[in-house]
C-alpha atoms as a PDB file:
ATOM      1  CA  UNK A   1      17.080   8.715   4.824  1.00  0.00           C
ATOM      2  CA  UNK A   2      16.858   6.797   8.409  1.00  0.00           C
ATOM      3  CA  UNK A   3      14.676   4.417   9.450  1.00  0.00           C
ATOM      4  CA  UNK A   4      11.553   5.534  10.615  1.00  0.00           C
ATOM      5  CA  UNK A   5      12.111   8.823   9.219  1.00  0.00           C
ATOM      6  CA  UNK A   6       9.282   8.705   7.045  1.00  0.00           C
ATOM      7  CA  UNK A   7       9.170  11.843   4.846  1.00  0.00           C
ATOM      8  CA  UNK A   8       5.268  13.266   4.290  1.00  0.00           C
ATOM      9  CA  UNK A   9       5.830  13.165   0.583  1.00  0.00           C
ATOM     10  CA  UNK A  10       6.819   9.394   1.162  1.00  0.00           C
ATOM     11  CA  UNK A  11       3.423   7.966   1.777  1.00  0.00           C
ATOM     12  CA  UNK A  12       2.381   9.332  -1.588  1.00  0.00           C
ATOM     13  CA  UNK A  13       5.604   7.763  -3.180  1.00  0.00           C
ATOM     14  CA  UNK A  14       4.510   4.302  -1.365  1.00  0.00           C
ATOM     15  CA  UNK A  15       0.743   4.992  -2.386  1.00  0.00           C
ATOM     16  CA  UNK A  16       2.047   5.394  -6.290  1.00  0.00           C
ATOM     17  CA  UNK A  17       4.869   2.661  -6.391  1.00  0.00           C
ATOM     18  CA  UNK A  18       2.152   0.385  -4.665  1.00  0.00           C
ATOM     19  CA  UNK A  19      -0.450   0.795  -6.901  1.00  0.00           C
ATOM     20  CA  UNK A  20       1.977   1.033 -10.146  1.00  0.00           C
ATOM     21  CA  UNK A  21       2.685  -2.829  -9.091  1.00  0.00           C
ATOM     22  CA  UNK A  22      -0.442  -3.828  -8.427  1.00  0.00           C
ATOM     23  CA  UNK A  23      -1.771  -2.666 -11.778  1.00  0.00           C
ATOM     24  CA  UNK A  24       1.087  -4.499 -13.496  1.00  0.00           C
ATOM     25  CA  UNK A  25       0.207  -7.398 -11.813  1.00  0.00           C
ATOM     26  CA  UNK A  26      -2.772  -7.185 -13.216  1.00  0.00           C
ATOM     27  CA  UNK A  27      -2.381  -6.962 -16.334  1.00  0.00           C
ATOM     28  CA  UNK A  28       0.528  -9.076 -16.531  1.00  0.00           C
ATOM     29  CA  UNK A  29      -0.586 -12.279 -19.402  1.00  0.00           C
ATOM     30  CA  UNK A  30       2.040 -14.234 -17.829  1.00  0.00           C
ATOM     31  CA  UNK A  31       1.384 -13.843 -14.706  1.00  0.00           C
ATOM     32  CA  UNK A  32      -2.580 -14.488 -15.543  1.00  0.00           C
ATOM     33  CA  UNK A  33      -1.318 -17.419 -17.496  1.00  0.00           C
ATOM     34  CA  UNK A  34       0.671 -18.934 -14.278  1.00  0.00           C
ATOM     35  CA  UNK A  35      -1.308 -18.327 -11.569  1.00  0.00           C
ATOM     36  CA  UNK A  36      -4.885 -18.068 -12.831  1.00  0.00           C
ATOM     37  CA  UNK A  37      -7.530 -14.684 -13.315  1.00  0.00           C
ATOM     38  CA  UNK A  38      -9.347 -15.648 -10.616  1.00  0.00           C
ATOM     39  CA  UNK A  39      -6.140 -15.477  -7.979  1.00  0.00           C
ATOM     40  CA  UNK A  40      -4.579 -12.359  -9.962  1.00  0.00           C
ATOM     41  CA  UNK A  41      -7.637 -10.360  -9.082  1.00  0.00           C
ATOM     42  CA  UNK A  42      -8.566 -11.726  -5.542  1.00  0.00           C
ATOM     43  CA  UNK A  43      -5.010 -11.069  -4.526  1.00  0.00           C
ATOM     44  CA  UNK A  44      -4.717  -7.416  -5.723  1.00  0.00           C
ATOM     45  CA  UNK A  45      -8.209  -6.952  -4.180  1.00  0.00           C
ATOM     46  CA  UNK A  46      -7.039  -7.794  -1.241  1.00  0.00           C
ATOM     47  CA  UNK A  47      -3.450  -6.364  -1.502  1.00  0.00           C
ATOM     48  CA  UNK A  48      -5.595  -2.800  -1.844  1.00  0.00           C
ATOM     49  CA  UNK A  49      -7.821  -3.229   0.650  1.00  0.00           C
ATOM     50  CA  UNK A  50      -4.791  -3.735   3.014  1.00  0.00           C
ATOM     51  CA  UNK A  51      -3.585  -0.812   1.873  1.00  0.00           C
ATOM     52  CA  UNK A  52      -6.866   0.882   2.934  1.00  0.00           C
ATOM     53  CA  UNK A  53      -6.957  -0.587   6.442  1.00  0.00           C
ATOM     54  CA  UNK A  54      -3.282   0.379   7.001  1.00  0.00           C
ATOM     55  CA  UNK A  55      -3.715   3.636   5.973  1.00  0.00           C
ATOM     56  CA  UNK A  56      -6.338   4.116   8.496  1.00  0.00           C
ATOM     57  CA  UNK A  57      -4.389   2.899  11.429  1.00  0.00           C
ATOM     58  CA  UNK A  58      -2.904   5.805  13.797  1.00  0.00           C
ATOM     59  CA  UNK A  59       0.294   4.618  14.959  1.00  0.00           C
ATOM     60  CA  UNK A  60       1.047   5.393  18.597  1.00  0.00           C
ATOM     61  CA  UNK A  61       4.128   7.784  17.532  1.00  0.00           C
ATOM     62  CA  UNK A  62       1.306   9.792  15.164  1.00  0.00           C
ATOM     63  CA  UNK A  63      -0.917   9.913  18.059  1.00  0.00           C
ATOM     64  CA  UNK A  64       1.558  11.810  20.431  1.00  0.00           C
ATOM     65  CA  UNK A  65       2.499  14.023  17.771  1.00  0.00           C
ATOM     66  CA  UNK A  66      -1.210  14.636  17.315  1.00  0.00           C
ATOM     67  CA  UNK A  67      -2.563  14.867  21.143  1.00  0.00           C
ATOM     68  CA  UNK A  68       0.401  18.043  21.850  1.00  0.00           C
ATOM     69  CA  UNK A  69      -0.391  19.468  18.259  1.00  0.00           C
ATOM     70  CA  UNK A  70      -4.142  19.702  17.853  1.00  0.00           C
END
């Protein structure tokens, strides 16, 4: 696949590989052991809300698809 060729079934694949990491992360002892609880669980709180805001955001190329489609 090309750049920027984003396939619709993509996002989901993103959504599930992101989230797959994140909760290994999580519950990762060594990881817990090196860097802490308290860092494990602020990062992957804010790792998803990230993921919230981004998905959110209309990019401009979305937006002319959109205004000649709807």
């Amino acid at each position: 696949m090309r750049a920027g060729s984003m396939q619709a079934n993509d996002k989901f694949t993103l959504h599930r590989h992101l989230y797959s990491a994140l909760n290994a992360l999580r519950e990762s002892e060594a990881m817990r052991s090196i860097q802490g609880d308290d860092f494990i669980d602020l990062y992957c709180a804010v790792k998803e809300d990230e993921y919230r805001e981004f998905q959110e955001i209309i990019t401009p190329r979305e937006r002319e698809i959109l205004m000649f489609n709807v």
